[in-house]
N, C-alpha and C. Protein backbone atom coordinates (compact mmCIF):
# COMPACT_ATOMS: atom_id res chain seq x y z
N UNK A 1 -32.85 23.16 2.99
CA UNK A 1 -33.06 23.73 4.30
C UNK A 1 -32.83 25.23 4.18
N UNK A 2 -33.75 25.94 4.73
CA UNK A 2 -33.40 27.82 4.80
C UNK A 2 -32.87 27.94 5.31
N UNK A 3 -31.80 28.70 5.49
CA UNK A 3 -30.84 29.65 6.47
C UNK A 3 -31.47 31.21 7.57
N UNK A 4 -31.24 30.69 8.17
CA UNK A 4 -31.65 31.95 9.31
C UNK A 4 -30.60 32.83 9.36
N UNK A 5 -30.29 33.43 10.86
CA UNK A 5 -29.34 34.41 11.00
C UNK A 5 -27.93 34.13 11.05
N UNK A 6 -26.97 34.71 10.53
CA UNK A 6 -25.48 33.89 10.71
C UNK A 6 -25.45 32.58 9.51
N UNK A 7 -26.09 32.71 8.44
CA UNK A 7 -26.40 31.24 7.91
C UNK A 7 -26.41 29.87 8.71
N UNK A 8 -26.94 30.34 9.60
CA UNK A 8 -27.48 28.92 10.32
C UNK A 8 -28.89 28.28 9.78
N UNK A 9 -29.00 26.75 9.69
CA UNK A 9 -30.19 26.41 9.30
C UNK A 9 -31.27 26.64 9.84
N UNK A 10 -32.51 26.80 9.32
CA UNK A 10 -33.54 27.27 9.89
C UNK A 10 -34.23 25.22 10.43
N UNK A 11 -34.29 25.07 11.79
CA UNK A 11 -34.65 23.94 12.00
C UNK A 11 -35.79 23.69 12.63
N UNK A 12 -36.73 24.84 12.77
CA UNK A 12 -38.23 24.82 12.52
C UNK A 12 -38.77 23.78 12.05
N UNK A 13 -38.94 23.12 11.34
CA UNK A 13 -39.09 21.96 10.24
C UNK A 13 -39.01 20.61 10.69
N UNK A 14 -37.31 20.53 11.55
CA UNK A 14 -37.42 19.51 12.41
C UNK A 14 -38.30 19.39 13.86
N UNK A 15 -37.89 20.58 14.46
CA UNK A 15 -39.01 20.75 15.39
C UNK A 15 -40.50 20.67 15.12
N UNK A 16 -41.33 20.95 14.32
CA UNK A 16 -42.67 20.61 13.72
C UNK A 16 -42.45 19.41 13.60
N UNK A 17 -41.82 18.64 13.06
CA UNK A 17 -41.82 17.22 12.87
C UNK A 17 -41.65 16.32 14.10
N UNK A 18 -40.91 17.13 15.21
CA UNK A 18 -41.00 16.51 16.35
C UNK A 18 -42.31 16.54 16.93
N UNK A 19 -43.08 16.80 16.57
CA UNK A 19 -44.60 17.82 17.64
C UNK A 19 -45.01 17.10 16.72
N UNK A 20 -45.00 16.24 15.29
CA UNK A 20 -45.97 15.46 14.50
C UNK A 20 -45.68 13.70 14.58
N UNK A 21 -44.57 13.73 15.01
CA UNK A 21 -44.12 12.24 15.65
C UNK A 21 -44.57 11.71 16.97
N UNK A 22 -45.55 12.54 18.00
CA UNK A 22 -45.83 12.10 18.65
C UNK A 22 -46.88 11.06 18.36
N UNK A 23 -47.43 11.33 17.23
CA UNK A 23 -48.74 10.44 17.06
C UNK A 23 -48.26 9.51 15.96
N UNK A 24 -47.51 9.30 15.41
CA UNK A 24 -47.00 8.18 14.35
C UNK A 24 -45.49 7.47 14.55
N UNK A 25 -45.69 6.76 14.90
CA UNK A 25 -44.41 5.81 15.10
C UNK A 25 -43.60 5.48 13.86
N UNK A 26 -44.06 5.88 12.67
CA UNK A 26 -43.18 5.64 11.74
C UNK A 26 -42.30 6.50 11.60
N UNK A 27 -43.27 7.81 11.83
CA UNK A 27 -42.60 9.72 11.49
C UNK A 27 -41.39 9.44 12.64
N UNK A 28 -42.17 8.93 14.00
CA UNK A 28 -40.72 9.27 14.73
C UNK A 28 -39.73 8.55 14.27
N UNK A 29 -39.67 7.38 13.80
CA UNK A 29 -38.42 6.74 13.03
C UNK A 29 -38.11 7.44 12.09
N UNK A 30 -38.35 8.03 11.36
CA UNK A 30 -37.97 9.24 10.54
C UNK A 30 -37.31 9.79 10.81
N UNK A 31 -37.87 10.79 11.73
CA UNK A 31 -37.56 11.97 12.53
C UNK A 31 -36.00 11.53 13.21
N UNK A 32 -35.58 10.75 13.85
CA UNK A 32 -35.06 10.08 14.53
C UNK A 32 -33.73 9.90 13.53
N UNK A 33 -33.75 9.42 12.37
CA UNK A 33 -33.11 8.61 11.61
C UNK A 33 -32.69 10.00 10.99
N UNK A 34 -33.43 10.94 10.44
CA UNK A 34 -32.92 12.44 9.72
C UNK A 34 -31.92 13.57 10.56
N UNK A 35 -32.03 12.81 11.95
CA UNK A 35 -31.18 14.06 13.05
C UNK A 35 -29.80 13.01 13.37
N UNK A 36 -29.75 11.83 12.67
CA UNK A 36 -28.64 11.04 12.62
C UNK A 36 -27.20 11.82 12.41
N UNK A 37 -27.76 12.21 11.33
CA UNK A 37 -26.19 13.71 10.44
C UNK A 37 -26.25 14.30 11.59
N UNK A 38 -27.05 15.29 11.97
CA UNK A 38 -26.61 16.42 12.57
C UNK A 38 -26.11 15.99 13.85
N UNK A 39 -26.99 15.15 14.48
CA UNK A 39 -26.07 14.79 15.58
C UNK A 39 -24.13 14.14 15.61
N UNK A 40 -24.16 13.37 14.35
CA UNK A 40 -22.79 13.34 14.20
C UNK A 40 -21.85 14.45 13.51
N UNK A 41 -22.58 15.47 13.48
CA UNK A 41 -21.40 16.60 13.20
C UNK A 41 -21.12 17.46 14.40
N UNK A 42 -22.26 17.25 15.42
CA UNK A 42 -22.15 18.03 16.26
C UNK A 42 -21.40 17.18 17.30
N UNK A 43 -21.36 15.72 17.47
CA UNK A 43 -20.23 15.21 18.17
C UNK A 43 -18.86 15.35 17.74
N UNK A 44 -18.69 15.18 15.97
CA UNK A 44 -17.38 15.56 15.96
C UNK A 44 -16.81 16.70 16.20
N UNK A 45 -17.86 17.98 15.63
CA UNK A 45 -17.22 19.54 16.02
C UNK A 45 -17.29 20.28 17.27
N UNK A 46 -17.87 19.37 18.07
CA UNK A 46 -17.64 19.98 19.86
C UNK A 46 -17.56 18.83 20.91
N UNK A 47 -16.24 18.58 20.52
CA UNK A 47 -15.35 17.56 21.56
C UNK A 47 -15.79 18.28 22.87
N UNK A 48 -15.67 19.03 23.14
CA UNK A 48 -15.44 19.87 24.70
C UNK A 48 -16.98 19.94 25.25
N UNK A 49 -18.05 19.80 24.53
CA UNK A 49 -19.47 19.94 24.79
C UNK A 49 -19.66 18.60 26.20
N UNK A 50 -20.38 19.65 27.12
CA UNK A 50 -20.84 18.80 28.52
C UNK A 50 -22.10 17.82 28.05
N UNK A 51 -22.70 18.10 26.75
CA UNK A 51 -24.38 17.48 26.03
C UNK A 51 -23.24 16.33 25.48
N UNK A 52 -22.27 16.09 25.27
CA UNK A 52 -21.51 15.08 24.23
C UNK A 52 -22.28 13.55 24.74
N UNK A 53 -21.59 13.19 25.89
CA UNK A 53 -21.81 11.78 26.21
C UNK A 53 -23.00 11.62 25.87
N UNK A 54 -24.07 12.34 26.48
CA UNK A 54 -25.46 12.23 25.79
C UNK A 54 -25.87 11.86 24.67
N UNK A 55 -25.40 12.87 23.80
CA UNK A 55 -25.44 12.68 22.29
C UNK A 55 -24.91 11.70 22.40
N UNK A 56 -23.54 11.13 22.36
CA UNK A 56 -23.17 9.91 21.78
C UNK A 56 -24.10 8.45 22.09
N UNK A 57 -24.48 8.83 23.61
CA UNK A 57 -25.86 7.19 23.73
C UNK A 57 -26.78 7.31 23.00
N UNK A 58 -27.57 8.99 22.49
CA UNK A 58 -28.44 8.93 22.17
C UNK A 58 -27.84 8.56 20.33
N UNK A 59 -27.36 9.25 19.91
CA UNK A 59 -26.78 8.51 18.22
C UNK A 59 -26.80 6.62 18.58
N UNK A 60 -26.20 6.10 19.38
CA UNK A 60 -25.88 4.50 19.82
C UNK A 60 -27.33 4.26 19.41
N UNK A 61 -28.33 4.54 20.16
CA UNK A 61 -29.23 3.96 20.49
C UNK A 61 -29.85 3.85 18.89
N UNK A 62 -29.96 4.98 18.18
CA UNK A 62 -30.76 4.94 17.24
C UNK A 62 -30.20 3.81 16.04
N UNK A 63 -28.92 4.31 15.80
CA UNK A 63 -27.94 4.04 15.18
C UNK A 63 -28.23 2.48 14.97
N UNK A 64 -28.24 1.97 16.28
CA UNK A 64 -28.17 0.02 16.60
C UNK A 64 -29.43 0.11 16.19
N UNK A 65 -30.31 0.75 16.62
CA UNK A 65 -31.90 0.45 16.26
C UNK A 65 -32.27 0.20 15.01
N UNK A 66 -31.70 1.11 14.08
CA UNK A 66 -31.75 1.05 12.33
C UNK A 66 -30.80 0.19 12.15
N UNK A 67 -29.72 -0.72 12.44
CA UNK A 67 -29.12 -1.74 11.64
C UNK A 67 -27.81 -0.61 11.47
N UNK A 68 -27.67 0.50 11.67
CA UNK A 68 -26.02 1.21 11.12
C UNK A 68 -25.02 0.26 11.95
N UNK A 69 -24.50 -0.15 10.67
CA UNK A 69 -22.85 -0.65 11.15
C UNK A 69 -21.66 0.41 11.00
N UNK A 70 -21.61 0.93 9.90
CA UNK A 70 -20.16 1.87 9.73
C UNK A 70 -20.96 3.84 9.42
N UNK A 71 -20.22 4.58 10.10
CA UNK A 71 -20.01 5.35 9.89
C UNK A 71 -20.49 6.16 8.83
N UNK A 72 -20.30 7.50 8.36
CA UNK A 72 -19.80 8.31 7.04
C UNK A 72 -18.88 7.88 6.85
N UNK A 73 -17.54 7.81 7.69
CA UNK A 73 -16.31 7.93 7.59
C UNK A 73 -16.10 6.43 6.99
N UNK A 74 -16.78 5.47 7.20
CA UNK A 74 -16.33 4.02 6.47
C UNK A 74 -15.79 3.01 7.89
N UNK A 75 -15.97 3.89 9.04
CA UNK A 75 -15.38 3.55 10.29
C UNK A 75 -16.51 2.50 10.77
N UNK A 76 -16.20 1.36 11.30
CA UNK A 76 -17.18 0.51 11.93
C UNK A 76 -17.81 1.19 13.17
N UNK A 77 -19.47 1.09 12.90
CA UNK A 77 -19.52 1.59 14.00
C UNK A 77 -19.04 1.72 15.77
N UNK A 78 -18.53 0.29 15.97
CA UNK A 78 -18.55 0.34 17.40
C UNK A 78 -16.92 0.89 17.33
N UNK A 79 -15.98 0.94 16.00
CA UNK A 79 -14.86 1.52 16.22
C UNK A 79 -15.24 3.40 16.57
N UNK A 80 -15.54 3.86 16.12
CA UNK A 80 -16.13 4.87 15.93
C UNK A 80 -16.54 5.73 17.35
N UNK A 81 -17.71 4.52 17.70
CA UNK A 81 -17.58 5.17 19.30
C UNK A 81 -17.34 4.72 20.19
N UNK A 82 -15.52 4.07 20.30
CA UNK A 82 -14.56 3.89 20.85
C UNK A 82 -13.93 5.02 20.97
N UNK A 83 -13.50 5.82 19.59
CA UNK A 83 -13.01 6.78 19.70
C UNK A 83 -13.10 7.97 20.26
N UNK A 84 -14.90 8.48 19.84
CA UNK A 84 -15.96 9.25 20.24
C UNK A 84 -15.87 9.63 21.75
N UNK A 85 -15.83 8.38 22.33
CA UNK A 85 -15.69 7.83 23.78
C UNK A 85 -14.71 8.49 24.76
N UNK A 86 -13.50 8.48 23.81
CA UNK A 86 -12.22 9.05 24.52
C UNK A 86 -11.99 10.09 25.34
């Protein structure tokens, strides 16, 4: 992934891929399944975020959809966002 300003990732790439998943149902499972990470770093590193609960149904949803049971962390999923939850 390139780095933009501040070494932030350049996520152009995902966005194009969003605008190419409209027409393939596989890409969006892709697409979907590749923003898995980022969305769980961004629930763990901004507890205080008003987008959280969101994120967390929207990770649920996908998450159950693909079969994820545990975590990165080795944490079962539904332990996980029990915690998340809090």
């Amino acid at each position: 992934m390139r780095h933009g300003v501040r070494g932030r990732p350049d996520w152009r790439l995902v966005g194009m891929a969003a605008v190419w998943r409209r027409h393939d149902r596989t890409l969006t499972r892709r697409v979907q399944v590749a923003r898995l990470p980022i969305m769980y770093a961004q629930i763990m590193l901004d507890p205080k975020s008003p987008k959280r609960p969101a994120l967390i149904s929207r990770f649920e949803k996908i998450a159950r959809s693909e079969g994820v049971t545990h975590t990165g962390e080795g944490q079962a999923l539904d332990d996980w966002l029990k915690v998340v939850r809090q």
